[in-house]
C-alpha atoms as a PDB file:
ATOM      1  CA  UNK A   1       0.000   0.000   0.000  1.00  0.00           C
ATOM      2  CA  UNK A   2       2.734   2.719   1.241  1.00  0.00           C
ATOM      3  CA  UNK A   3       6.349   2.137   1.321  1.00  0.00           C
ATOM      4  CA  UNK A   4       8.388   5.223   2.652  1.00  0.00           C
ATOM      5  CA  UNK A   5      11.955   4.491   1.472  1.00  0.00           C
ATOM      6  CA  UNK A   6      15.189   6.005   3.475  1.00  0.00           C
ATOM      7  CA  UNK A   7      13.111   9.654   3.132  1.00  0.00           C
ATOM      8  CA  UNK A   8      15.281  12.180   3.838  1.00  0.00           C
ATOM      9  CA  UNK A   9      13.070  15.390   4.020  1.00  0.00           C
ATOM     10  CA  UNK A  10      12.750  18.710   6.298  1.00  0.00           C
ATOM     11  CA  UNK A  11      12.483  22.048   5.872  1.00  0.00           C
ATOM     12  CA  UNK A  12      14.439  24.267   3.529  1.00  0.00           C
ATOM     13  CA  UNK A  13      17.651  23.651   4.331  1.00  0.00           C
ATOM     14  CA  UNK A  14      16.774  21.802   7.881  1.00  0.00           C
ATOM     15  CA  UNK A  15      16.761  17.855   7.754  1.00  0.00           C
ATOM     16  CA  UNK A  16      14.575  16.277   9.848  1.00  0.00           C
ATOM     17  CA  UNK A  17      14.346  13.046   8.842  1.00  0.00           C
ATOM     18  CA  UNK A  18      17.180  10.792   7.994  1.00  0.00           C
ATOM     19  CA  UNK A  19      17.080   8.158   5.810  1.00  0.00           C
ATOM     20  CA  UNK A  20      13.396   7.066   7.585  1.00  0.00           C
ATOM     21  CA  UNK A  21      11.670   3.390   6.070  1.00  0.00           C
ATOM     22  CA  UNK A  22       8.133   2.439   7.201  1.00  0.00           C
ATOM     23  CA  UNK A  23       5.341   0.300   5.731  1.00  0.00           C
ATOM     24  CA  UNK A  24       1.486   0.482   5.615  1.00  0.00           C
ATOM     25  CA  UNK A  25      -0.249  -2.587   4.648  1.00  0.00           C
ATOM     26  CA  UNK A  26      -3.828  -3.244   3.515  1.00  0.00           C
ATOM     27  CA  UNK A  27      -5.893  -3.807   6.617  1.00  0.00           C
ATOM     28  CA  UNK A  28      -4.040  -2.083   8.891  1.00  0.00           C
ATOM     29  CA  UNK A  29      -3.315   1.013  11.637  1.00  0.00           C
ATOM     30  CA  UNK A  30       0.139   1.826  11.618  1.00  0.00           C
ATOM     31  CA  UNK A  31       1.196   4.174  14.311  1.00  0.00           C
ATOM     32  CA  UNK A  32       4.150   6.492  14.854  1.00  0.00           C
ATOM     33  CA  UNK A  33       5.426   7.723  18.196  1.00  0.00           C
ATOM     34  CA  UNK A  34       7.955   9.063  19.720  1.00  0.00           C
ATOM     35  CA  UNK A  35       9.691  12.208  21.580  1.00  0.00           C
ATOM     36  CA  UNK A  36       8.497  15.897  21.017  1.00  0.00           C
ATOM     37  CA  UNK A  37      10.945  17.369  18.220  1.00  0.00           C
ATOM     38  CA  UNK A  38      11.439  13.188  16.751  1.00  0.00           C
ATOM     39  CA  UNK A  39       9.846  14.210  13.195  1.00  0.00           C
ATOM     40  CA  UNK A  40       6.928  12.415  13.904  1.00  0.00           C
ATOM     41  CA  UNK A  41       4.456  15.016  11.676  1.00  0.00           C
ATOM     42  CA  UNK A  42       7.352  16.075   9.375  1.00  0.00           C
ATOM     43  CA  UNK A  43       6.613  12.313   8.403  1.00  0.00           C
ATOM     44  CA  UNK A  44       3.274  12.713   7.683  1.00  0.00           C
ATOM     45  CA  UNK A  45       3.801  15.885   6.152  1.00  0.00           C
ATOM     46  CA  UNK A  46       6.204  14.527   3.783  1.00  0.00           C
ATOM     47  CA  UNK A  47       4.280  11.914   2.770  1.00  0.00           C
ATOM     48  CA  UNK A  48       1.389  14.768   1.490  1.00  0.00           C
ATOM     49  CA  UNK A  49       4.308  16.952  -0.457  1.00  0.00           C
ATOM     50  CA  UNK A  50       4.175  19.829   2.703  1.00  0.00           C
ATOM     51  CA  UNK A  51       7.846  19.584   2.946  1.00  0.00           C
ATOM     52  CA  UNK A  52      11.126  19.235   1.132  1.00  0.00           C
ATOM     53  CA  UNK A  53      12.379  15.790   0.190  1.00  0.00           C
ATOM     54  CA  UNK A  54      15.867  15.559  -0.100  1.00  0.00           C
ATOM     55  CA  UNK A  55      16.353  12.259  -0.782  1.00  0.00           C
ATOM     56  CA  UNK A  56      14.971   8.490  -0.587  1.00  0.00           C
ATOM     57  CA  UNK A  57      11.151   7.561  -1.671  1.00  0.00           C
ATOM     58  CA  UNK A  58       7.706   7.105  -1.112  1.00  0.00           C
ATOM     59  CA  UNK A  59       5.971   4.598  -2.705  1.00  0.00           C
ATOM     60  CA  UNK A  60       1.936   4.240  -2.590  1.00  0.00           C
ATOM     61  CA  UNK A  61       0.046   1.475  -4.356  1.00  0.00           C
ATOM     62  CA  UNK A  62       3.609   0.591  -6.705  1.00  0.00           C
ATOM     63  CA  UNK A  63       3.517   4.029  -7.573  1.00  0.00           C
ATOM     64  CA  UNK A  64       6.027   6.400  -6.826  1.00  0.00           C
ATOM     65  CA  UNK A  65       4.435   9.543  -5.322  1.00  0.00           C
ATOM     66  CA  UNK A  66       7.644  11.241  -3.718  1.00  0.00           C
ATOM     67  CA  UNK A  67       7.567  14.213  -6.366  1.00  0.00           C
ATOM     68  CA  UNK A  68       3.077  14.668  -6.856  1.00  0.00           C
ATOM     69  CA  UNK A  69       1.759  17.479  -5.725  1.00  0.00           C
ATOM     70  CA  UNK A  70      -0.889  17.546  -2.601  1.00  0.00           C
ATOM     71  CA  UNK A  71      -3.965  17.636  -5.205  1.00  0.00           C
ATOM     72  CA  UNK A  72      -2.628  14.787  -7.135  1.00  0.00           C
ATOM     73  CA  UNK A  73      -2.348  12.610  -3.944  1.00  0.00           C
ATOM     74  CA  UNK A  74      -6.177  13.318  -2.887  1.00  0.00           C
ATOM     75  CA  UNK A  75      -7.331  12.589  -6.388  1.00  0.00           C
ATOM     76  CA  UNK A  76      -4.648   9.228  -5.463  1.00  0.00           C
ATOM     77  CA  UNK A  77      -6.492   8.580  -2.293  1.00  0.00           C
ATOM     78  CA  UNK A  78      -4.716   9.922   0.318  1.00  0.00           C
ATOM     79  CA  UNK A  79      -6.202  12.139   3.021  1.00  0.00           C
ATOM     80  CA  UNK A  80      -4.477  14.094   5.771  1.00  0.00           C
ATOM     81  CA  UNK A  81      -5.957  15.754   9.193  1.00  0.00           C
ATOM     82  CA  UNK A  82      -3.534  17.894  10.653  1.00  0.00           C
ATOM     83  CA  UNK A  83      -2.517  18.595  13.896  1.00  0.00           C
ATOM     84  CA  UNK A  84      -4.843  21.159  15.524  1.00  0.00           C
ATOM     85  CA  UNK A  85      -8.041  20.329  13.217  1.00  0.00           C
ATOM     86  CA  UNK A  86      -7.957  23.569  11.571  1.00  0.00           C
ATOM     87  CA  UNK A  87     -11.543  23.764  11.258  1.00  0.00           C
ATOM     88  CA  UNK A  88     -13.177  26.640   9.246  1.00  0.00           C
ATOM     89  CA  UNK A  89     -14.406  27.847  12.885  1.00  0.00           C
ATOM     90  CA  UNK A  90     -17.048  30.427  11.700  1.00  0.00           C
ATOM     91  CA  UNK A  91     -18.268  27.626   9.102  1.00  0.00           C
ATOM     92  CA  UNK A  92     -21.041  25.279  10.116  1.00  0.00           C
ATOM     93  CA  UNK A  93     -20.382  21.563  10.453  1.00  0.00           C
ATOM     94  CA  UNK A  94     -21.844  20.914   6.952  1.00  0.00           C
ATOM     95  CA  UNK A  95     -20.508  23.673   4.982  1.00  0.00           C
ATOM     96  CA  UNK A  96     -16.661  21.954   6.960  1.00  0.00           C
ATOM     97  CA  UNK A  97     -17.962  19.151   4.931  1.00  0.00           C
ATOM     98  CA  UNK A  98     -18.392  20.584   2.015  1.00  0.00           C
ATOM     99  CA  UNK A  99     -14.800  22.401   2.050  1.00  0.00           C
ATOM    100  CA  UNK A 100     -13.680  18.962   2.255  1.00  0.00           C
ATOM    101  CA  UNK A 101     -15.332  18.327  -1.294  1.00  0.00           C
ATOM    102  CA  UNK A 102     -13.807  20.870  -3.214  1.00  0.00           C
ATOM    103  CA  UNK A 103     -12.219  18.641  -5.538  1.00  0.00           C
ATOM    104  CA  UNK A 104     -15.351  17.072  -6.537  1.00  0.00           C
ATOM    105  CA  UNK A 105     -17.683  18.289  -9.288  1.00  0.00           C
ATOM    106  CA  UNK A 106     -20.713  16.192  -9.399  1.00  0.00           C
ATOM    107  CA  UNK A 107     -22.953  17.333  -6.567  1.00  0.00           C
ATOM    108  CA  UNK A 108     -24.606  14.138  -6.831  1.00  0.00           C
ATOM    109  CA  UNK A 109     -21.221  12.241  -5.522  1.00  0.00           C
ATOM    110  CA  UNK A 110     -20.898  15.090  -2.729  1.00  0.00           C
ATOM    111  CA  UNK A 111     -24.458  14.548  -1.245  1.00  0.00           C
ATOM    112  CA  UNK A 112     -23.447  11.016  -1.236  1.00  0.00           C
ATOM    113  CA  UNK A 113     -20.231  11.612   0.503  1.00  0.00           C
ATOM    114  CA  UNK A 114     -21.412  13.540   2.815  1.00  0.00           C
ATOM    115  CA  UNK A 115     -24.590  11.222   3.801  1.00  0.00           C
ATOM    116  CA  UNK A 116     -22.002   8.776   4.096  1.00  0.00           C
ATOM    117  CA  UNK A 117     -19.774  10.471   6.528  1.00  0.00           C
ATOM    118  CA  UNK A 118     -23.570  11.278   8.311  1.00  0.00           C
ATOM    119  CA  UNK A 119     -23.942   7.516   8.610  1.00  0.00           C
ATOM    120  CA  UNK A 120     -20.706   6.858  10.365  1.00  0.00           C
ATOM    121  CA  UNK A 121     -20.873  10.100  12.359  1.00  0.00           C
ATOM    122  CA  UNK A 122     -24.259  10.214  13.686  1.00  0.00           C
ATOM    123  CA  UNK A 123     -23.715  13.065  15.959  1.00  0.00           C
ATOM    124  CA  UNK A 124     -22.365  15.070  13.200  1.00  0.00           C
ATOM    125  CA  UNK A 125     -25.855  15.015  11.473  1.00  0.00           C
ATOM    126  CA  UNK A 126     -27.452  16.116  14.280  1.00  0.00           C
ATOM    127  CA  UNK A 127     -25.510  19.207  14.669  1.00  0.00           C
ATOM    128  CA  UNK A 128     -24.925  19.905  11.264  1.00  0.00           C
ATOM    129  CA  UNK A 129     -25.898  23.317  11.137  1.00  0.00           C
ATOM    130  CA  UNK A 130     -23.989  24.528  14.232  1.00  0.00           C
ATOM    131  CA  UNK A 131     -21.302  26.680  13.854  1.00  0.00           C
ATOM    132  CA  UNK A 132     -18.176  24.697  14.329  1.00  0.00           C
ATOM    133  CA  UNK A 133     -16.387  26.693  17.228  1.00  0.00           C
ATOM    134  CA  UNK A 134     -19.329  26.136  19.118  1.00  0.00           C
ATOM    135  CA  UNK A 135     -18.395  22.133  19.172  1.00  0.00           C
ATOM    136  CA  UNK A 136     -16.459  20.733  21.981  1.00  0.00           C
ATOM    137  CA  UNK A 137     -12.832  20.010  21.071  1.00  0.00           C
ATOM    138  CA  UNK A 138     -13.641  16.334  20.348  1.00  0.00           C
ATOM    139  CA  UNK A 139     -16.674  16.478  17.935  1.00  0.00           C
ATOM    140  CA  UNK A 140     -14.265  19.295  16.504  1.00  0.00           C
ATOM    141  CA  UNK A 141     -12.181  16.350  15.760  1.00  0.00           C
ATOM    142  CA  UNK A 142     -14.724  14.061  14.603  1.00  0.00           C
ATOM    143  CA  UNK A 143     -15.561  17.046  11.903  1.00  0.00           C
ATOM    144  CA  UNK A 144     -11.628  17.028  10.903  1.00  0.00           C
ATOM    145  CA  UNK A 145     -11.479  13.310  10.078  1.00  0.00           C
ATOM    146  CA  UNK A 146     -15.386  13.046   8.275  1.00  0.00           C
ATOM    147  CA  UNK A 147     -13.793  15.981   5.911  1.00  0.00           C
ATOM    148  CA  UNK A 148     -10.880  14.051   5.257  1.00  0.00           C
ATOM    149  CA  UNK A 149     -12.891  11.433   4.594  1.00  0.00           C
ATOM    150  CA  UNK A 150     -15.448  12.715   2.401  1.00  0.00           C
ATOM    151  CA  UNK A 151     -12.707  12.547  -0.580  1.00  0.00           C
ATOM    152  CA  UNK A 152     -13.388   8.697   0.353  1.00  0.00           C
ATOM    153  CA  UNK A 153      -9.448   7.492   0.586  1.00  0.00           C
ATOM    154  CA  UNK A 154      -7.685   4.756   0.509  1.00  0.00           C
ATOM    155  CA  UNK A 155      -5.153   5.816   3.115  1.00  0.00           C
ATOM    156  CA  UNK A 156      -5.994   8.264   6.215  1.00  0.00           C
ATOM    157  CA  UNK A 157      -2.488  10.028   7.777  1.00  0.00           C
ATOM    158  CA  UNK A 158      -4.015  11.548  11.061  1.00  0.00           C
ATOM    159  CA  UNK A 159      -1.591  13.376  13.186  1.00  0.00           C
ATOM    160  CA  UNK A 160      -2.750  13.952  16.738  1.00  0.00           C
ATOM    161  CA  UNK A 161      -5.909  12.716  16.952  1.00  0.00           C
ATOM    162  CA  UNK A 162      -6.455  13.044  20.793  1.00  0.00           C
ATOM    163  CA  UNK A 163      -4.618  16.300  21.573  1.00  0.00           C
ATOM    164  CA  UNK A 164      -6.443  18.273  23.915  1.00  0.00           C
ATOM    165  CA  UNK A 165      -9.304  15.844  24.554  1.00  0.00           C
ATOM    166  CA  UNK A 166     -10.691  14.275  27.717  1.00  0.00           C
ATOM    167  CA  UNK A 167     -10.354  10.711  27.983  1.00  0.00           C
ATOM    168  CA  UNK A 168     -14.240  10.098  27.433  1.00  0.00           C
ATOM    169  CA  UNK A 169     -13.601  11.728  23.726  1.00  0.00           C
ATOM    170  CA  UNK A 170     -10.787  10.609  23.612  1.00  0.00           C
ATOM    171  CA  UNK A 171     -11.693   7.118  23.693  1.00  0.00           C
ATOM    172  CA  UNK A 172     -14.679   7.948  21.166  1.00  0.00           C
ATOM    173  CA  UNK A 173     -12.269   8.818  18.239  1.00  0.00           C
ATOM    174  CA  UNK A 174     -10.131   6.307  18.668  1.00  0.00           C
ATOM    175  CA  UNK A 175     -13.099   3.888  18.238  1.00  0.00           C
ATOM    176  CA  UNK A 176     -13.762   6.019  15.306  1.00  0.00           C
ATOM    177  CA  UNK A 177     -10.359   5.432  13.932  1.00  0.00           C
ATOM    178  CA  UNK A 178     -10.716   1.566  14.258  1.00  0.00           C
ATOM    179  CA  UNK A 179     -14.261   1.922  12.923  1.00  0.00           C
ATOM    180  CA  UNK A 180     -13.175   3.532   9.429  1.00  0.00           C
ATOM    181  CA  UNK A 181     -10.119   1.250   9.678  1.00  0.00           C
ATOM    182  CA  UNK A 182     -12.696  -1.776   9.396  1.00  0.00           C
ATOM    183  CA  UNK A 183     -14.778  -0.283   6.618  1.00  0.00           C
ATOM    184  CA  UNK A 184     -11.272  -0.790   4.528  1.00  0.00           C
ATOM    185  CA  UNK A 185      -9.591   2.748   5.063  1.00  0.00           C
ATOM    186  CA  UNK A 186      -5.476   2.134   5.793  1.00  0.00           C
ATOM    187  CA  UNK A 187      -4.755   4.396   8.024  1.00  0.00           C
ATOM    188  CA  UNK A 188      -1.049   5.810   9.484  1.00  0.00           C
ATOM    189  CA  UNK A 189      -1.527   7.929  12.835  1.00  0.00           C
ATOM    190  CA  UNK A 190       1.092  10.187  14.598  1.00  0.00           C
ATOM    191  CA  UNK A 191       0.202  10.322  18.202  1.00  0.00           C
ATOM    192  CA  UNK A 192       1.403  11.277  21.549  1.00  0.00           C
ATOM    193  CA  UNK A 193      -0.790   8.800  23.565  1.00  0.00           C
ATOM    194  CA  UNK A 194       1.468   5.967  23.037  1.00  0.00           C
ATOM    195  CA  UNK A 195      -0.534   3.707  25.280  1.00  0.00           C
ATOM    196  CA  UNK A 196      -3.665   4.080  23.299  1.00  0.00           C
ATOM    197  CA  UNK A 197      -2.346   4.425  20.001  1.00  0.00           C
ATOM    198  CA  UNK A 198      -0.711   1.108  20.414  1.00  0.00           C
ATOM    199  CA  UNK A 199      -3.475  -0.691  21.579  1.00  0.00           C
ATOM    200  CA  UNK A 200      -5.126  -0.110  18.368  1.00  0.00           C
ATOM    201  CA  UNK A 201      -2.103  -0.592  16.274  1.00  0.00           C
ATOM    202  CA  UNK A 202      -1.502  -3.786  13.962  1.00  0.00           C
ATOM    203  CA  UNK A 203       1.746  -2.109  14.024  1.00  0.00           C
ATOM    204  CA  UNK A 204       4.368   0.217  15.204  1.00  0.00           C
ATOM    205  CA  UNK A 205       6.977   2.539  14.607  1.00  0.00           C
ATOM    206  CA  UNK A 206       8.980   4.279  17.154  1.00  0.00           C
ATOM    207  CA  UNK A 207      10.869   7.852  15.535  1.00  0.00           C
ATOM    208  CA  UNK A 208      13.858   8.629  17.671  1.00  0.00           C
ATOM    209  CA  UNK A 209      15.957  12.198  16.341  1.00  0.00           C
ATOM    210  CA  UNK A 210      14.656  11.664  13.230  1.00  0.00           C
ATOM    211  CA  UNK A 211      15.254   7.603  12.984  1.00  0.00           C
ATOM    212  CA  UNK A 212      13.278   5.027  13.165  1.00  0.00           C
ATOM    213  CA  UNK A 213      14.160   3.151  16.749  1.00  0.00           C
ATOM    214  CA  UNK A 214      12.312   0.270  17.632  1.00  0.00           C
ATOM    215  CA  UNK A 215       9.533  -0.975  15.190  1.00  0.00           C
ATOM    216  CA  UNK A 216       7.151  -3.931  15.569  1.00  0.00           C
ATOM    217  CA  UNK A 217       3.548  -5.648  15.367  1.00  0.00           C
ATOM    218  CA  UNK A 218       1.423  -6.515  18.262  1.00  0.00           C
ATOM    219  CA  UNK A 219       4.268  -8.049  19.816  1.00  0.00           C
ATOM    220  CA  UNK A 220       6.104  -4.666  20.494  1.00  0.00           C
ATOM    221  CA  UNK A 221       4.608  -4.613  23.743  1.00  0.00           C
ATOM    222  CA  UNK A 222       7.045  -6.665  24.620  1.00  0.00           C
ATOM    223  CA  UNK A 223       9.411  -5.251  24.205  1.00  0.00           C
ATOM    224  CA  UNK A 224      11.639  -3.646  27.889  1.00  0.00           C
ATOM    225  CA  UNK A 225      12.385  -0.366  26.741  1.00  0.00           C
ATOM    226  CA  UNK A 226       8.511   0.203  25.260  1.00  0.00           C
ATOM    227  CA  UNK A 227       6.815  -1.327  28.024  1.00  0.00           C
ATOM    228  CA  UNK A 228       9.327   1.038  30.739  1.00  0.00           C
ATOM    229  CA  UNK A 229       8.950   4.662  28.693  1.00  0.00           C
ATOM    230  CA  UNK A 230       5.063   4.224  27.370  1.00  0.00           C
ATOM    231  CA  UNK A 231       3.735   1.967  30.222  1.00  0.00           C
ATOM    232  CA  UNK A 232       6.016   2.243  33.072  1.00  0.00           C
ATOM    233  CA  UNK A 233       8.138  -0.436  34.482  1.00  0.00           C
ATOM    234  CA  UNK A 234       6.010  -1.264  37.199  1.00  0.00           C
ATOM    235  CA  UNK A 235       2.961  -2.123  35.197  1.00  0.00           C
ATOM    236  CA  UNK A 236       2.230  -5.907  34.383  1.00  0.00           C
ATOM    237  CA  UNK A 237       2.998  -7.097  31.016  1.00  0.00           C
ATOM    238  CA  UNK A 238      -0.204  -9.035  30.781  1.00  0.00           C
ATOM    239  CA  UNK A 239      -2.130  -6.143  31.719  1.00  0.00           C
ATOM    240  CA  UNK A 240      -0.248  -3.829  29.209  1.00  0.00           C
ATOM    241  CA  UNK A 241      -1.695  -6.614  26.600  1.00  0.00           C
ATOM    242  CA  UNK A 242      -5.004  -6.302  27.340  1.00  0.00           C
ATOM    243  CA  UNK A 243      -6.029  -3.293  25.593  1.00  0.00           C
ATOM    244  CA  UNK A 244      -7.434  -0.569  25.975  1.00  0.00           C
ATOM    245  CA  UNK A 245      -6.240  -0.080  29.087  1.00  0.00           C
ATOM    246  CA  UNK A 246      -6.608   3.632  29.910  1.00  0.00           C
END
């Protein structure tokens, strides 16, 4: 599906990443965590041409997308919510939605995308016409990630999901995220809640000064140093396993 080949890639003349190889397969939630500063979004970023590429490539469905532009990759099907939601805040929810249809010309296909995004996001429908700073910060989110998915994508690149949400919403959009992973959208998350990111993960990728660390499926969890930074050394492994566990 996506095959990010020793990317070098920053900003200007700033590298960021060096020499940086992960993998999303069909089927799955990859995840990406690590230390403030790691290059954990200048991943993501790089992956939807918001950066400079210095070297290395990205591959997506045998195709190499390292030099399209960020309209080329939507029309591809790839998607991106950034950090922050960056929500058209004096917009309603639906008009949001619609924003996240601009590449599409046939209103017949946006009614449908958006009904669809309705049907997965009840709550969304309901409050439709409410102006989106009015939202709490996690059906703020839920708006971010039904835009991105109105473009109906292959592959989803979320960064932050949970930042700045209580752990009742928080919990919601990461049942979400599973949710739209089962309906057959791949999808690669940056996030800061290791814990929970990983117990959703088929697999994951620890970014360490711009380097790829530890990487792993389930079976990461096992691993000393993960369990002892994300987890804390005191906690039992068998507990750590049965996710979620927050």
């Amino acid at each position: 599906m996506l095959s990010i080949k020793k990317l070098y890639s920053g900003y200007n003349k700033s590298e960021i990443l060096h020499g940086v190889d992960i993998d999303v397969n069909a089927g799955e939630i990859v995840v990406l965590i690590g230390p403030n500063g790691a290059g954990k979004s200048t991943a993501l970023k790089s992956i939807f041409s918001l950066t400079d590429i210095y070297s290395g490539k990205i591959i997506y469905n045998d195709r190499d997308i390292t030099k399209l532009k960020t309209f080329e990759l939507i029309e591809l099907g790839i998607s991106f919510v950034p950090q922050g939601r960056q929500l058209f805040q004096n917009m309603t929810v639906l008009e949001n939605l619609q924003m996240g249809a601009f590449m599409i010309r046939d209103k017949e296909v946006i009614q449908k995308g958006i009904e669809e995004v309705f049907k997965k996001f009840p709550v969304l429908k309901e409050k439709q016409n409410q102006i989106s700073a009015t939202l709490s910060g996690g059906q703020q989110q839920l708006v971010a990630i039904a835009r991105a998915l109105i473009q109906n994508p292959q592959l989803l690149l979320l960064d932050e999901p949970s930042l700045g949400l209580s752990p009742k919403m928080m919990q919601e959009v990461f049942d979400k995220i599973v949710e739209i992973k089962n309906s057959g959208v791949d999808i690669l998350i940056v996030e800061q809640n290791a814990r929970q990111a990983m117990c959703i993960a088929d697999r994951t990728y620890v970014l360490e000064g711009g380097k790829i660390g530890i990487s792993g499926g389930k079976d990461i969890i096992d691993n000393p140093k993960i369990r002892e930074i994300y987890f804390g050394s005191d906690l039992n492994p068998e507990k750590v396993k049965a996710c979620p566990i927050l």
